[in-house]
Structures are given as structure tokens and as C-alpha cells.
C-alpha atoms as a PDB file:
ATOM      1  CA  UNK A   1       0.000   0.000   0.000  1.00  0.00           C
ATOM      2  CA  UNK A   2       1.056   3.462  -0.344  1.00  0.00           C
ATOM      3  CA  UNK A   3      -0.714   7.069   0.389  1.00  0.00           C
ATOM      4  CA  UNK A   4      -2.013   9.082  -2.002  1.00  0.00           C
ATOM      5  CA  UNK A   5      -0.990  11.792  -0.114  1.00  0.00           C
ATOM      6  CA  UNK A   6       2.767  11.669   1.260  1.00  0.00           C
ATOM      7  CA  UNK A   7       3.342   8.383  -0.835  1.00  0.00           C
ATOM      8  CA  UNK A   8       4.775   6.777   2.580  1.00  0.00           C
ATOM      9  CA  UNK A   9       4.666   2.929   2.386  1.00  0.00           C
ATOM     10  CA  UNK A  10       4.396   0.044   4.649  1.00  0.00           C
ATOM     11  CA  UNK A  11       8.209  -0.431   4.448  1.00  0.00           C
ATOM     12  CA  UNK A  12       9.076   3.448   4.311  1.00  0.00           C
ATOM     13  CA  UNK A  13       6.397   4.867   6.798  1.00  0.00           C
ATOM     14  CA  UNK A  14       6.237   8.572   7.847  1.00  0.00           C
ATOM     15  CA  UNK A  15       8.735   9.662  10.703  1.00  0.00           C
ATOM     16  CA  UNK A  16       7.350   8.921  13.817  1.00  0.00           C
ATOM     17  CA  UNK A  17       5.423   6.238  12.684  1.00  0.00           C
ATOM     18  CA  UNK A  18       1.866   6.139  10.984  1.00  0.00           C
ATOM     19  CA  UNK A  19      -0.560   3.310  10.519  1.00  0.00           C
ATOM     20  CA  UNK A  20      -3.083   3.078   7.844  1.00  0.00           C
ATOM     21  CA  UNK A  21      -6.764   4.522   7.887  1.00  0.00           C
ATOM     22  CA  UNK A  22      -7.858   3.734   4.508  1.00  0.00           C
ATOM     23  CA  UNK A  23      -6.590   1.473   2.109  1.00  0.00           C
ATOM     24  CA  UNK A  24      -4.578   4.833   0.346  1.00  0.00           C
ATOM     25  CA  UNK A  25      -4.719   6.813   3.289  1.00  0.00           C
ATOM     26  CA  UNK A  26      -2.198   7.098   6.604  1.00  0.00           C
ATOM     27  CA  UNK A  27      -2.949   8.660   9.894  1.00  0.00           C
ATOM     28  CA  UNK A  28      -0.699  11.097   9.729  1.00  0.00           C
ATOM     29  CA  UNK A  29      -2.471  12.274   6.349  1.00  0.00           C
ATOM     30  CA  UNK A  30      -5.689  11.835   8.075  1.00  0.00           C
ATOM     31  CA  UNK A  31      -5.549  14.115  10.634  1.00  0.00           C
ATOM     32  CA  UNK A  32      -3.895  16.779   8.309  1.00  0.00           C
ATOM     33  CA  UNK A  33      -6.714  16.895   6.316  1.00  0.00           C
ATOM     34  CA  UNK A  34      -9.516  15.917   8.839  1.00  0.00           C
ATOM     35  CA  UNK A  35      -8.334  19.888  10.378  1.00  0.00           C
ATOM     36  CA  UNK A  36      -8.229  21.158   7.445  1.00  0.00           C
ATOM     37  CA  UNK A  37     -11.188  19.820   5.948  1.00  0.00           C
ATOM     38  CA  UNK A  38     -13.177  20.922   9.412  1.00  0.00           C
ATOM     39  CA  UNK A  39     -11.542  24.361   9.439  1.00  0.00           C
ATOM     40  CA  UNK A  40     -12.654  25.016   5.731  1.00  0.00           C
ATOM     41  CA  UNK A  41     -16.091  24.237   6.862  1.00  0.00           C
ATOM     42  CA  UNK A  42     -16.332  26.180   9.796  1.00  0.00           C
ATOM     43  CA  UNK A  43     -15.201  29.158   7.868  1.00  0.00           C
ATOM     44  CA  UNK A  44     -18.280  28.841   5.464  1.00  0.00           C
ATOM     45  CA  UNK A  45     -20.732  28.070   7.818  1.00  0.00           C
ATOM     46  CA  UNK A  46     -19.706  30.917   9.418  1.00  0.00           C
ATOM     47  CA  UNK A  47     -19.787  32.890   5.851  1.00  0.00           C
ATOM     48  CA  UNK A  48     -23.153  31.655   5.223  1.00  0.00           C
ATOM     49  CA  UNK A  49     -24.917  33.153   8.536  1.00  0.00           C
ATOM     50  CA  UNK A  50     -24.162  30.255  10.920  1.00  0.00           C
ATOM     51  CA  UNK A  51     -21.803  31.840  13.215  1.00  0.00           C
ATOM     52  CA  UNK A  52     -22.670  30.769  16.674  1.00  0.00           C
ATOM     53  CA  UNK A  53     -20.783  28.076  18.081  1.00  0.00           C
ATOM     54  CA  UNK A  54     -23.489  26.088  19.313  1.00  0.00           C
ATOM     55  CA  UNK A  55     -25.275  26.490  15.455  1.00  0.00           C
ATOM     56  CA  UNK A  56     -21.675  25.188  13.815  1.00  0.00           C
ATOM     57  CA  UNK A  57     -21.208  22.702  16.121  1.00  0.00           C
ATOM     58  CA  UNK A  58     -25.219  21.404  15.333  1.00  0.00           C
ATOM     59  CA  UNK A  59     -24.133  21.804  11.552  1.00  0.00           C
ATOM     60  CA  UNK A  60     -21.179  19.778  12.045  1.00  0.00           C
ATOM     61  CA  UNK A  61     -23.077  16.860  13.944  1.00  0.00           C
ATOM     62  CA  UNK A  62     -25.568  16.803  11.081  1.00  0.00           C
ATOM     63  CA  UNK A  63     -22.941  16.448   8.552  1.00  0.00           C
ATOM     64  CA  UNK A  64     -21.005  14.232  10.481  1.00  0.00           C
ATOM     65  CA  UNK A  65     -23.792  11.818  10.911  1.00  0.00           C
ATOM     66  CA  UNK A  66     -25.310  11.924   6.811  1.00  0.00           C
ATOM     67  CA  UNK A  67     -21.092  11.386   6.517  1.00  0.00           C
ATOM     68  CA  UNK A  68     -21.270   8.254   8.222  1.00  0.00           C
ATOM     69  CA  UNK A  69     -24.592   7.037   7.438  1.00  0.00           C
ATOM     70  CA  UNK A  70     -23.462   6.704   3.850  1.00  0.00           C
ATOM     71  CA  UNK A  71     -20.254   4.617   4.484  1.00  0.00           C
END
């Protein structure tokens, strides 16, 4: 296997040490774009009129959960 992302491998993994999340993904990958991809939605939420935290944090519950629901 290998990551799309960094391209790190079971016999060359990232330093520190990763493990894998997805068949093409690593956990070191992951979490780089799980902040990313949950600080680029908090910013439009916010831009479209949700900009309470307890509203965003409803939003991202709801997403979260039609997310998973479709795996």
C-alpha cells in the first residue's frame, strides 16, 4: 500500500510512525486533512450566517452523521 498523499509505504512509513486509515490513506495524512477539511467548513458556515458556536457545532453533527450514514 502506499498514500495518495505523502506516498509513505508500509516499508518506508512517515517519521514517527503512521498506521493506515484507509486502504490509500495514513494517519498522519488523516488528521492533516480531517483539520483542514473541518476548518474550511467552519469558515463557510460561518460565511453563510451560521456563526454561533453552538449552530456550527449542530451543523457539524448533522454532517457528520449523513457522513457516516453513507459509508
Amino acid at each position: 500500500m502506499e498514500c495518495v498523499v505523502c506516498h509513505c509505504t508500509d516499508l518506508n512509513a512517515c517519521q514517527g510512525g503512521c498506521y493506515w486509515i484507509a486502504e490509500d490513506l495514513c494517519s498522519n495524512c488523516g488528521v492533516i486533512l480531517s483539520k483542514t477539511y473541518v476548518q474550511e467548513l467552519i469558515d463557510l458556515l460561518k460565511t453563510s450566517g451560521i456563526n454561533s458556536k453552538e449552530k456550527v457545532i449542530i451543523e457539524l453533527q448533522r454532517l457528520f452523521e449523513e457522513v457516516t450514514h453513507e459509508m
